[in-house]
N, C-alpha and C. Protein backbone atom coordinates (compact mmCIF):
# COMPACT_ATOMS: atom_id res chain seq x y z
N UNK A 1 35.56 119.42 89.92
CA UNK A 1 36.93 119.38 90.38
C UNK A 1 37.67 118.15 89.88
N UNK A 2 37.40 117.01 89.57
CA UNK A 2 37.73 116.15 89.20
C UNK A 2 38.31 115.92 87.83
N UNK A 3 37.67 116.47 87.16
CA UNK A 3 37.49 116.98 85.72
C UNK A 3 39.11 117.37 85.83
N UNK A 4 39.08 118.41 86.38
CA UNK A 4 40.32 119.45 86.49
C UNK A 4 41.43 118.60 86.67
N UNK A 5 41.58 117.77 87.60
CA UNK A 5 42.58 116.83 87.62
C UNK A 5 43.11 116.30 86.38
N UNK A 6 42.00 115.22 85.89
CA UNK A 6 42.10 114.40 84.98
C UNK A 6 42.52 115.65 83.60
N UNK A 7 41.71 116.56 83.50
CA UNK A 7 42.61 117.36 82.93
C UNK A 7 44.38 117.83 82.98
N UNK A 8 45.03 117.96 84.29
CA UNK A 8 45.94 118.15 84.55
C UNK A 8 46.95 116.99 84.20
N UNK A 9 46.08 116.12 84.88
CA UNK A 9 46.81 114.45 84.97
C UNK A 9 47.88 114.46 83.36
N UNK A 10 46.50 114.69 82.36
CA UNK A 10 46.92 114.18 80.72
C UNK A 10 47.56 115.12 80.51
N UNK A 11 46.84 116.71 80.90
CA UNK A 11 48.58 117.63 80.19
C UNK A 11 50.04 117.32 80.62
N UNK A 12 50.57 116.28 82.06
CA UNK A 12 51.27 116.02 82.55
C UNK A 12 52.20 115.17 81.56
N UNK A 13 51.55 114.16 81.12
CA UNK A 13 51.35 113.08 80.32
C UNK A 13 51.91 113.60 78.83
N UNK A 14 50.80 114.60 78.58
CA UNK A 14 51.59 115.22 77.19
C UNK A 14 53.10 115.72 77.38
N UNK A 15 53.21 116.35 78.08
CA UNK A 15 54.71 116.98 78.37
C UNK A 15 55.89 116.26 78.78
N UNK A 16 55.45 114.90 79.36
CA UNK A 16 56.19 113.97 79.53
C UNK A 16 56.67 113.41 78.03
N UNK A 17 56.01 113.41 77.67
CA UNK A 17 55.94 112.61 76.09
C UNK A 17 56.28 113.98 74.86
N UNK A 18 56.92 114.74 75.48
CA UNK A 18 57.56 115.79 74.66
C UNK A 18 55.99 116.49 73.23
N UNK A 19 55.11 116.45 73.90
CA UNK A 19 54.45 116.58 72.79
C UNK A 19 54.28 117.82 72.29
N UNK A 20 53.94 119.01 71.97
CA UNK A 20 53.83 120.71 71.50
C UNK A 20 53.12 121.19 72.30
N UNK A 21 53.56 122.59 72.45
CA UNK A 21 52.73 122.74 73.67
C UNK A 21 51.73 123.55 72.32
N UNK A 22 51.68 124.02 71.98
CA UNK A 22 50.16 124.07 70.56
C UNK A 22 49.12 123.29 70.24
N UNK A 23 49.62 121.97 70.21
CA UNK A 23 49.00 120.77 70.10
C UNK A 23 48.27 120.59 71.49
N UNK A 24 48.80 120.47 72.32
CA UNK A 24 48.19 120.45 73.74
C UNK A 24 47.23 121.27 74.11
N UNK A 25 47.43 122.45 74.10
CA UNK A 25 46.35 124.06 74.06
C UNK A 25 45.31 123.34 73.15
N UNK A 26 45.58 122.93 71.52
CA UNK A 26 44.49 122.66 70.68
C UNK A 26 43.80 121.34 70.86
N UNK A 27 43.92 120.77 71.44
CA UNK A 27 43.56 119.27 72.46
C UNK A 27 42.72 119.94 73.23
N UNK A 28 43.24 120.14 74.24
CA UNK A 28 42.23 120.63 76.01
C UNK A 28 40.90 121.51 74.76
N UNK A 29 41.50 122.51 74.19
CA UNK A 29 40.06 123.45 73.48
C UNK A 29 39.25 122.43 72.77
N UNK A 30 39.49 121.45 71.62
CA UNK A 30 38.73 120.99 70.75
C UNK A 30 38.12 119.62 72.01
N UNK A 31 39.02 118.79 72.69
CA UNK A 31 37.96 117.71 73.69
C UNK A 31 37.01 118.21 74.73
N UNK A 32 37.65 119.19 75.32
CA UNK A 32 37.29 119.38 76.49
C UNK A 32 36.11 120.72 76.62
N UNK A 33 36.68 121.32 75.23
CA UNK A 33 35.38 122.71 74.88
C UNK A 33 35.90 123.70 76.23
N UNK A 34 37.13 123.71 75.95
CA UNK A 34 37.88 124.63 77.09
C UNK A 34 38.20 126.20 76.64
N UNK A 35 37.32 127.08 76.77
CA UNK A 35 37.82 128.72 76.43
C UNK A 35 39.41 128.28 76.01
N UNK A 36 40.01 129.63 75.31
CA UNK A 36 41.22 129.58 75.16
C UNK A 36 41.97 130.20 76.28
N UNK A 37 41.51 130.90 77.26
CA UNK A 37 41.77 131.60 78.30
C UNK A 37 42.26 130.39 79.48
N UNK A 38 41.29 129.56 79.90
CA UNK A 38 41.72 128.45 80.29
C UNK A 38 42.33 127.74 79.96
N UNK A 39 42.69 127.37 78.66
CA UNK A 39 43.65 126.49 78.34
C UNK A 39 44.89 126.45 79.03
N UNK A 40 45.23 127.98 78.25
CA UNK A 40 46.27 128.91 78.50
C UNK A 40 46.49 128.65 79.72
N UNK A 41 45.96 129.15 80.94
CA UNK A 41 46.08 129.18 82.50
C UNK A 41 46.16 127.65 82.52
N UNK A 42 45.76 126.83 82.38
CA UNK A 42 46.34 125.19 82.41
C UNK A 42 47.65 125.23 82.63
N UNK A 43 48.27 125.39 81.08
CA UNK A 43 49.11 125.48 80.84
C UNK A 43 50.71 125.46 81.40
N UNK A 44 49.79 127.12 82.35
CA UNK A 44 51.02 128.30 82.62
C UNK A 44 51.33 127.11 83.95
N UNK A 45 49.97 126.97 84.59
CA UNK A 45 50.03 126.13 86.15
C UNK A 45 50.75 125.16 86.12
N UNK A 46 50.60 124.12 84.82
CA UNK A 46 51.73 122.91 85.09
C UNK A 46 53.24 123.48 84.68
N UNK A 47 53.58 124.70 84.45
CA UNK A 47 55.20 124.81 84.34
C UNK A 47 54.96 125.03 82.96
N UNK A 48 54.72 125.05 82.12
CA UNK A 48 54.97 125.37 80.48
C UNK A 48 54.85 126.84 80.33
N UNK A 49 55.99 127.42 79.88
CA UNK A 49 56.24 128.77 79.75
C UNK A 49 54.81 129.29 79.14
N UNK A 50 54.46 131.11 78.46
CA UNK A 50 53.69 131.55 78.03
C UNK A 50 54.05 131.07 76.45
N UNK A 51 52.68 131.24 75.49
CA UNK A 51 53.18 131.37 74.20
C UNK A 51 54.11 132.49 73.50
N UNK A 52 54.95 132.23 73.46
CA UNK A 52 55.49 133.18 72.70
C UNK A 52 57.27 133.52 73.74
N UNK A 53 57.12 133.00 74.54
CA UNK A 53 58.27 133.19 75.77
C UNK A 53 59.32 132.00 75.62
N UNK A 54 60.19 132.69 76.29
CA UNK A 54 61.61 131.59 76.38
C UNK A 54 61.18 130.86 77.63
N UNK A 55 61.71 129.75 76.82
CA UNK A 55 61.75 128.97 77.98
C UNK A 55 63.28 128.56 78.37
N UNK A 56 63.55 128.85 79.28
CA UNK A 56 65.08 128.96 80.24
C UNK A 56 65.23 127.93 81.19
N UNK A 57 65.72 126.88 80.39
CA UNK A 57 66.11 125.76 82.39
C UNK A 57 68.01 125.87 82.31
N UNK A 58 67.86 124.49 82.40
CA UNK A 58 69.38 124.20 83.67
C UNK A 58 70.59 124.41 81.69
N UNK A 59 71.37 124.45 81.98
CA UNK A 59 72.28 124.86 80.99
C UNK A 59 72.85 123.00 80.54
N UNK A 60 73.85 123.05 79.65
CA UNK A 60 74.13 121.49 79.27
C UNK A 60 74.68 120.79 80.85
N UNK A 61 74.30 119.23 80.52
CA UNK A 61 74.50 118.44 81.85
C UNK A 61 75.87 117.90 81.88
N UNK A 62 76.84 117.30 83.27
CA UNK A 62 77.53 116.60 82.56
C UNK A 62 78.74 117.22 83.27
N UNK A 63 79.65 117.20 82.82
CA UNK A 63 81.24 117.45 83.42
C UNK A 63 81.17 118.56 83.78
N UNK A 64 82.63 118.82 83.73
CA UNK A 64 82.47 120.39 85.01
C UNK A 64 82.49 121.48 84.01
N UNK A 65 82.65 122.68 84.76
CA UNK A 65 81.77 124.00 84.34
C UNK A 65 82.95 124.53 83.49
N UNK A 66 84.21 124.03 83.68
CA UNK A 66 85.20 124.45 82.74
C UNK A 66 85.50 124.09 81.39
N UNK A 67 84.95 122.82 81.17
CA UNK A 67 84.89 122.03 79.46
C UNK A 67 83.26 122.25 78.93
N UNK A 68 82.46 122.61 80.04
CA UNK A 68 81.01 122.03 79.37
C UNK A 68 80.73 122.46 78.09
N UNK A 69 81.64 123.46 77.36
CA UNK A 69 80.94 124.23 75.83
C UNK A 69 81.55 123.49 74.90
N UNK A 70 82.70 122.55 75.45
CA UNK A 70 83.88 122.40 74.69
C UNK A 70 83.63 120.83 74.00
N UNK A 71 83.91 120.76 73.16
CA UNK A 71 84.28 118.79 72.34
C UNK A 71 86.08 118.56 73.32
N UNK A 72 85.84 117.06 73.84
CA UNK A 72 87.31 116.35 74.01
C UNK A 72 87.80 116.46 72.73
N UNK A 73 89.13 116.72 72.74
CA UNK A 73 89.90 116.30 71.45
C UNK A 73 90.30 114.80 71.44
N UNK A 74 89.94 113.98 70.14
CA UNK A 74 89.98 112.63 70.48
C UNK A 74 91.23 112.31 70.43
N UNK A 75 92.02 111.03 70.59
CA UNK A 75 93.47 110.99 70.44
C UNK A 75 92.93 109.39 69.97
N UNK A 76 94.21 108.99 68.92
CA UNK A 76 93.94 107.76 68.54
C UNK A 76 95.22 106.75 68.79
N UNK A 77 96.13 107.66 69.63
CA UNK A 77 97.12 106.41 70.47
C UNK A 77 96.72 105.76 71.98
């Protein structure tokens, strides 16, 4: 059980640190001698979409919902 953590802990770690989620899958398999089945289920558990799936969050941040698509027009007076 511990294992599992410290496993979790570092995929946390990777994703923090923007790293691939490919690279990560091929990490946990080649250190850890983790089936690819488990990897996968790692994966899915900390929040990282399936392979091959959209991943869908919050839309752009920031001002209101009426400019958000839009550029300010700059003015230079």
């Amino acid at each position: 059980m511990a294992l599992a953590r410290d496993i979790e802990r570092l995929v946390r770690t990777f994703v923090a640190q923007h790293v691939d989620r490919a690279y990560i899958k091929h990490y946990l398999m080649e250190t850890y001698q983790l089936p690819e089945k488990d990897a996968e289920a790692t994966l899915v558990k900390l929040g990282l979409p399936p392979e091959g799936g959209n991943r869908r969050g919050p839309g752009p941040k920031g001002g209101d919902s009426s400019t958000s698509g839009r550029l300010k027009k700059q003015t230079f007076f």
